[in-house]
C-alpha atoms as a PDB file:
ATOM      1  CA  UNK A   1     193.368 109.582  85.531  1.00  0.00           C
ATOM      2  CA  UNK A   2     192.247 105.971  86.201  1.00  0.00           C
ATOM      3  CA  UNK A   3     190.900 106.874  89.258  1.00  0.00           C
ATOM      4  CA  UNK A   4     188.712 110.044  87.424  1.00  0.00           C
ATOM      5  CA  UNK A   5     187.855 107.856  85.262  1.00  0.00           C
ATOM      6  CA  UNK A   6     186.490 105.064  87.480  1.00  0.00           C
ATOM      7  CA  UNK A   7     184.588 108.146  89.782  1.00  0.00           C
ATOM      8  CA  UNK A   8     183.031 109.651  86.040  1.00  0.00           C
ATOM      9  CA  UNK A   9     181.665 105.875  85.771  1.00  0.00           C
ATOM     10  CA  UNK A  10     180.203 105.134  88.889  1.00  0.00           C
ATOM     11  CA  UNK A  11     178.463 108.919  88.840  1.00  0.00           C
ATOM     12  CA  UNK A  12     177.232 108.050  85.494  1.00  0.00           C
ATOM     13  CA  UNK A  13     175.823 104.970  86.727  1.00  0.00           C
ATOM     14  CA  UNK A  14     174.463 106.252  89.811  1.00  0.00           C
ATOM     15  CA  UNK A  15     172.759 108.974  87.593  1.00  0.00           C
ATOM     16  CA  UNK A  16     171.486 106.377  85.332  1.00  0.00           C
ATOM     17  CA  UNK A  17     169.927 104.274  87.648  1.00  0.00           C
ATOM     18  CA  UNK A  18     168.432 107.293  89.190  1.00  0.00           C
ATOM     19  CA  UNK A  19     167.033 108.133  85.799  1.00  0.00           C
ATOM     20  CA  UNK A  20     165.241 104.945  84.864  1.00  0.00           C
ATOM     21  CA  UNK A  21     161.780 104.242  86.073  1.00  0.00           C
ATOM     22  CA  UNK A  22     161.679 101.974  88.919  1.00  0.00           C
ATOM     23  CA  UNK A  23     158.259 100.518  87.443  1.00  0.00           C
ATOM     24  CA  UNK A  24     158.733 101.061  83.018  1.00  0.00           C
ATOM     25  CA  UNK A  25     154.756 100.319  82.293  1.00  0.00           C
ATOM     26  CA  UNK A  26     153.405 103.487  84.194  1.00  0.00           C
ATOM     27  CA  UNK A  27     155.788 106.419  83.662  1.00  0.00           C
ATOM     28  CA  UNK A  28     155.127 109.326  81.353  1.00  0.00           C
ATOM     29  CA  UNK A  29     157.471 112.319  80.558  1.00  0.00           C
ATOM     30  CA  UNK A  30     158.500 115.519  78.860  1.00  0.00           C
ATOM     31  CA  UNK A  31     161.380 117.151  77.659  1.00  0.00           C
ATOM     32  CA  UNK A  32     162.577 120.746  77.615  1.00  0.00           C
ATOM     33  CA  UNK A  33     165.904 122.960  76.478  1.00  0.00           C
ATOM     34  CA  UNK A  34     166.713 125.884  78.415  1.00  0.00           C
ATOM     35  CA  UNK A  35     169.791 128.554  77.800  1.00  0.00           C
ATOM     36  CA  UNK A  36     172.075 129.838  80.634  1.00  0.00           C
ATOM     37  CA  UNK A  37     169.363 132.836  81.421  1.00  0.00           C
ATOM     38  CA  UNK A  38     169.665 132.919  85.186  1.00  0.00           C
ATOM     39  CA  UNK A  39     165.779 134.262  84.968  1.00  0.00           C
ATOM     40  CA  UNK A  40     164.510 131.531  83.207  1.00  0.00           C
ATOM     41  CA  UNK A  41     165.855 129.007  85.268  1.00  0.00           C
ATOM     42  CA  UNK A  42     164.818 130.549  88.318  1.00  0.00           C
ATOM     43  CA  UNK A  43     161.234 130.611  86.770  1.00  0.00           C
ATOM     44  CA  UNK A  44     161.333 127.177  85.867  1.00  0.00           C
ATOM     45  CA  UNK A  45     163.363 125.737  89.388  1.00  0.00           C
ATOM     46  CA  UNK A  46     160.151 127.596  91.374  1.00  0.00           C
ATOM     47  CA  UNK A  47     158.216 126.183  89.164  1.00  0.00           C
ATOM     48  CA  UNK A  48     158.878 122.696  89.673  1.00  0.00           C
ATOM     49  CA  UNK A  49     159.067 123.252  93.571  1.00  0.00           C
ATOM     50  CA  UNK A  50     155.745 124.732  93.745  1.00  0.00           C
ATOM     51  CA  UNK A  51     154.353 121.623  91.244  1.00  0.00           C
ATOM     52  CA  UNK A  52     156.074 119.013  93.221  1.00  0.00           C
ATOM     53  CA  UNK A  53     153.936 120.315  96.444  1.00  0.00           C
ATOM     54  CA  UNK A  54     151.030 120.551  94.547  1.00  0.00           C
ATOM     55  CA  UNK A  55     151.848 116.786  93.315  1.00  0.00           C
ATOM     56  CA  UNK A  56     152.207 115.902  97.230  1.00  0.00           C
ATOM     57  CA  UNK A  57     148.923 117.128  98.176  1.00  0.00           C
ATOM     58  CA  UNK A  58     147.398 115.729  94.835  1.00  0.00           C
ATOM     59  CA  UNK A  59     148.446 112.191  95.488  1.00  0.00           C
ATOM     60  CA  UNK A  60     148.840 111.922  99.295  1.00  0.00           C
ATOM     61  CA  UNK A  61     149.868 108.186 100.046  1.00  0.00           C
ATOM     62  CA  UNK A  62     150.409 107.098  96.826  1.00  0.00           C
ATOM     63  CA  UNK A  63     152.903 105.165  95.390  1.00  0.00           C
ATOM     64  CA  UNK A  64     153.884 107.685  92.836  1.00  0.00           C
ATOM     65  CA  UNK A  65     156.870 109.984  91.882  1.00  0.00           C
ATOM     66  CA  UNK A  66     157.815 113.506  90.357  1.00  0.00           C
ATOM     67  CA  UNK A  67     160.711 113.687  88.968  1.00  0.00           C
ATOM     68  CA  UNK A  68     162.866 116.549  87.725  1.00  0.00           C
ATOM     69  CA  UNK A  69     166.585 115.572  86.063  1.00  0.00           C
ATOM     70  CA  UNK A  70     168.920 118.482  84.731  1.00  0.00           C
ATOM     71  CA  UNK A  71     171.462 118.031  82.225  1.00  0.00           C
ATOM     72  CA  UNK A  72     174.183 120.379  81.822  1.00  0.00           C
ATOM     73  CA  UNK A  73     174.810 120.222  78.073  1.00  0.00           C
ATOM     74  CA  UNK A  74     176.851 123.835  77.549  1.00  0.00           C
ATOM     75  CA  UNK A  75     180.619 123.873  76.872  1.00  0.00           C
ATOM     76  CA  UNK A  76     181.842 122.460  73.587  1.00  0.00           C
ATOM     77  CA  UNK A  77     178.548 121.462  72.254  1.00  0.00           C
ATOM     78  CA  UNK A  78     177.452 124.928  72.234  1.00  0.00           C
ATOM     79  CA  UNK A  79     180.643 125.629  69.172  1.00  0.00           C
ATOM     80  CA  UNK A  80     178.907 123.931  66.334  1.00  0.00           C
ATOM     81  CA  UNK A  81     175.971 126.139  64.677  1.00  0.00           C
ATOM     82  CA  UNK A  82     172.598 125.012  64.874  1.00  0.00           C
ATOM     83  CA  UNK A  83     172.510 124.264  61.440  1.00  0.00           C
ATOM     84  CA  UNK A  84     176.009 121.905  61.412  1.00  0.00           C
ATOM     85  CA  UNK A  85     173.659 118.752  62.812  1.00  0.00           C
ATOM     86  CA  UNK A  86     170.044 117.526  63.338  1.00  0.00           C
ATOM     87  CA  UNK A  87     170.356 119.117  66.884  1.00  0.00           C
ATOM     88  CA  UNK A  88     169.205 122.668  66.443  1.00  0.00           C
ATOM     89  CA  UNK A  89     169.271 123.916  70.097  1.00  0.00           C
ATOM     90  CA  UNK A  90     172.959 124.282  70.037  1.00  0.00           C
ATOM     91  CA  UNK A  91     172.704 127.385  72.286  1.00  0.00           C
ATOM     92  CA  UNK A  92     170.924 124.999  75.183  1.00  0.00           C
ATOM     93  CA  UNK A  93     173.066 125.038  78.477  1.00  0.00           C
ATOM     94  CA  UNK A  94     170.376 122.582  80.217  1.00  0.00           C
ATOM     95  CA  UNK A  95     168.688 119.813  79.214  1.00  0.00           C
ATOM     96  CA  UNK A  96     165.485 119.099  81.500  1.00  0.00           C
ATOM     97  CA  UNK A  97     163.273 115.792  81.544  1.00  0.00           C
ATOM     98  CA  UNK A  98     159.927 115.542  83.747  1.00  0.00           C
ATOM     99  CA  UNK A  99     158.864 112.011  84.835  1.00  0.00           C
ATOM    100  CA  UNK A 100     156.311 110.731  86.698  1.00  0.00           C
ATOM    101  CA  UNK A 101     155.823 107.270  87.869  1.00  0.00           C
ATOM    102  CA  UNK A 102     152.866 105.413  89.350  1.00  0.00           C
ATOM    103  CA  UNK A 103     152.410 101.732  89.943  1.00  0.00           C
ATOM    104  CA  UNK A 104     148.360 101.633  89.832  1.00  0.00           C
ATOM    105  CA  UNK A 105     147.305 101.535  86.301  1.00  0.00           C
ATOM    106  CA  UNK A 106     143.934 103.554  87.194  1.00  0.00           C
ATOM    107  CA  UNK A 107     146.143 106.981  87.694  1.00  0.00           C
ATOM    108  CA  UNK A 108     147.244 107.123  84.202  1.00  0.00           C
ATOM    109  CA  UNK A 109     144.483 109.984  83.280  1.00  0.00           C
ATOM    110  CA  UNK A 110     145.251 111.779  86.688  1.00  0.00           C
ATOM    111  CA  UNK A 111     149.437 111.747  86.085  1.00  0.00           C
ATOM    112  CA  UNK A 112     148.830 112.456  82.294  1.00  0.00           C
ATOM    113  CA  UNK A 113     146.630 115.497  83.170  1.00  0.00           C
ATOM    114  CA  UNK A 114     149.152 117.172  85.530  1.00  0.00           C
ATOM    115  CA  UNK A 115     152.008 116.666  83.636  1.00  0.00           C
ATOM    116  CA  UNK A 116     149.871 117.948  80.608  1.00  0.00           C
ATOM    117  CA  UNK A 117     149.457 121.235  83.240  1.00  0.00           C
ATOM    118  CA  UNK A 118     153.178 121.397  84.028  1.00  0.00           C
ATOM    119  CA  UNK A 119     154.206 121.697  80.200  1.00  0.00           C
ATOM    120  CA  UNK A 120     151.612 124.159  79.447  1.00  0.00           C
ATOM    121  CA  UNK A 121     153.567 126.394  82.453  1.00  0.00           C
ATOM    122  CA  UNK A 122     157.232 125.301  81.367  1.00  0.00           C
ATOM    123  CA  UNK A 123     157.168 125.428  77.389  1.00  0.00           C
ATOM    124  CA  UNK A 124     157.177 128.946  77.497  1.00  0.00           C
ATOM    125  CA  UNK A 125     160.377 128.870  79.125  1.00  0.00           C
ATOM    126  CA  UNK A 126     161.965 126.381  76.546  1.00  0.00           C
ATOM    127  CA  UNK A 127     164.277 127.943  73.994  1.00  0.00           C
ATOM    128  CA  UNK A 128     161.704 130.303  71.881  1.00  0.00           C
ATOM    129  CA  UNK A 129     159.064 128.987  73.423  1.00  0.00           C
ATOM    130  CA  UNK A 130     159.061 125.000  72.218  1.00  0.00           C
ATOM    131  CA  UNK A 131     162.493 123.414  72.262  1.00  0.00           C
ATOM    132  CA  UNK A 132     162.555 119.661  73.203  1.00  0.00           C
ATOM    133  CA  UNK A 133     165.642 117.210  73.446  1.00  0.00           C
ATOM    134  CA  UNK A 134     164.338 114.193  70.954  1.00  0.00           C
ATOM    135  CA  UNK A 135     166.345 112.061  73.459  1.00  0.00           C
ATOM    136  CA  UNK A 136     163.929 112.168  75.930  1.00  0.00           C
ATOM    137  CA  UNK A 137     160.698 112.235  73.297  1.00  0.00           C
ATOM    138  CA  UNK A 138     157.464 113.247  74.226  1.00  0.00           C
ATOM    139  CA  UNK A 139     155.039 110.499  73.257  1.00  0.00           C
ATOM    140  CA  UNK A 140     151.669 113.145  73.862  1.00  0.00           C
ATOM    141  CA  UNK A 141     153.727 116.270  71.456  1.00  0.00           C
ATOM    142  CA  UNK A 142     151.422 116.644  68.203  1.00  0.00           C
ATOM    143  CA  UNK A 143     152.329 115.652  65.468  1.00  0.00           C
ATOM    144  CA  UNK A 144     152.363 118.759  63.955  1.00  0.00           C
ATOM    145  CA  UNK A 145     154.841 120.053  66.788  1.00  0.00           C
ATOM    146  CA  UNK A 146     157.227 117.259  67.319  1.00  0.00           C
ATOM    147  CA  UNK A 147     159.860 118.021  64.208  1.00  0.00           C
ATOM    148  CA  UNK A 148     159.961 122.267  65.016  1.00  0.00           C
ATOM    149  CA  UNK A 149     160.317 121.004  68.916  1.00  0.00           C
ATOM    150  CA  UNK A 150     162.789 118.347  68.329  1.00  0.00           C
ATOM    151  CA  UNK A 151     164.978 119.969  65.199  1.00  0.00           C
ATOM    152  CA  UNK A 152     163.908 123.514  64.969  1.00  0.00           C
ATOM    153  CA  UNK A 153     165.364 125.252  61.696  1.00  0.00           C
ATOM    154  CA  UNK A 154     167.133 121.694  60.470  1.00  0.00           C
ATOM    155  CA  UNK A 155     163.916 120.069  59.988  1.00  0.00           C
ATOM    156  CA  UNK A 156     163.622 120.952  56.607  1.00  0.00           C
ATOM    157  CA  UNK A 157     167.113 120.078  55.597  1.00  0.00           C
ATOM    158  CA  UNK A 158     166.544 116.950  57.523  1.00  0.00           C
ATOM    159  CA  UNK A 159     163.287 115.930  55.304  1.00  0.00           C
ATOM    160  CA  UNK A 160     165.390 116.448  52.394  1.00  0.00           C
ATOM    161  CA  UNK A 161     168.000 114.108  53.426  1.00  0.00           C
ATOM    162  CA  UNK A 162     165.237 111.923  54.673  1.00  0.00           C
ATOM    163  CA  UNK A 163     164.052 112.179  50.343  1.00  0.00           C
ATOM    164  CA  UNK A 164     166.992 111.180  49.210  1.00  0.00           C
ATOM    165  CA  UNK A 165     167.978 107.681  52.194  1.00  0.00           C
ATOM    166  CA  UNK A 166     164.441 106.479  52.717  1.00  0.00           C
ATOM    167  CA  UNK A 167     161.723 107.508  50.302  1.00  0.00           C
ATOM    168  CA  UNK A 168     159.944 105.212  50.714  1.00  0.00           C
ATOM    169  CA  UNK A 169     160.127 105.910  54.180  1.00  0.00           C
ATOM    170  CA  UNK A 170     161.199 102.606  55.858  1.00  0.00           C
ATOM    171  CA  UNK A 171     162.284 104.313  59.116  1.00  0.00           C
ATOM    172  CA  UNK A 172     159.343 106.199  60.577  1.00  0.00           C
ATOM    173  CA  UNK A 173     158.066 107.450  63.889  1.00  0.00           C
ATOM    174  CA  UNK A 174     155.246 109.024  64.321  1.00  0.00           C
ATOM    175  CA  UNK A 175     157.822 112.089  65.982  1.00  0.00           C
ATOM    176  CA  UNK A 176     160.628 111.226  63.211  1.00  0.00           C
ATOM    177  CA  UNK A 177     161.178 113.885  60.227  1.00  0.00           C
ATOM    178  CA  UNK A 178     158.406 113.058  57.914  1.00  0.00           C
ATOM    179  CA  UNK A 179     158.741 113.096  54.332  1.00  0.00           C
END
């Protein structure tokens, strides 16, 4: 077991390091939830192909990057209803982030426009059409969007809790479960 152990760790890291920006001021993602529809994630793995060659031609010697990271999230977390916790999309079997990276601060419009395109293709294909995973937040959802993407159904169970621990709402985000 040590030595799963010690492999699970090193993967982990591996994965993390992968996962982090190489250069945290210019990087910009999105979040999606999909279920275990063989379809769907078809759609969405041709999808991100066909955008990363567009991306290529878009930004030919550039220092930039598109990046696509899966997260199988099925199994046990699937048992609790969607209801039991803030996290709604209980019946997700993938979590997906987008990121893209760039090191010249002049591409920021260009990078937020096409990954503004790509979520306007892949939210569609998010569970019922909006689902987000609030651990990877979307800094350009609206504000209007961000608790039904991020908490579906539970958001107004979790403004009521929210009324009763902070009132005067002391912990806010402009994406956290308003009052």
């Amino acid at each position: 077991t040590r030595f799963l152990h010690e492999t699970l760790v090193a993967q982990w890291s591996e994965e993390t390091v992968k996962a982090f920006p190489t250069n945290k001021s210019y990087s910009i993602y999105s979040s999606f939830c999909f279920g275990n529809d063989r379809r769907t994630i078809e759609q969405v793995t041709t999808l991100i192909r066909d955008q990363m060659g567009v991306f290529r031609k878009l930004f030919p010697g550039e220092r930039v990057e598109f990046l696509a990271t899966f997260i199988h999230s099925g199994g046990k977390m699937g048992t609790p209803k969607p209801g039991d916790s803030a996290f709604y999309w209980r019946k997700a079997t993938y979590h997906m982030y987008l990121t893209l990276e760039w090191e010249d601060k002049w591409m920021e419009r260009d990078m937020r426009a096409f990954l503004g395109e790509i979520k306007r293709e892949m939210r569609p294909l998010s569970l019922d059409g909006e689902a987000a995973f609030v651990n990877f937040p979307d800094g350009a959802l609206p504000a209007d969007v961000c608790e039904r993407a991020y908490w579906g159904n539970n958001r107004e169970e979790l403004r009521r809790v929210k009324q009763i621990w902070d009132k005067d709402n002391f912990f806010k985000s402009e994406q956290g479960v308003r009052l």
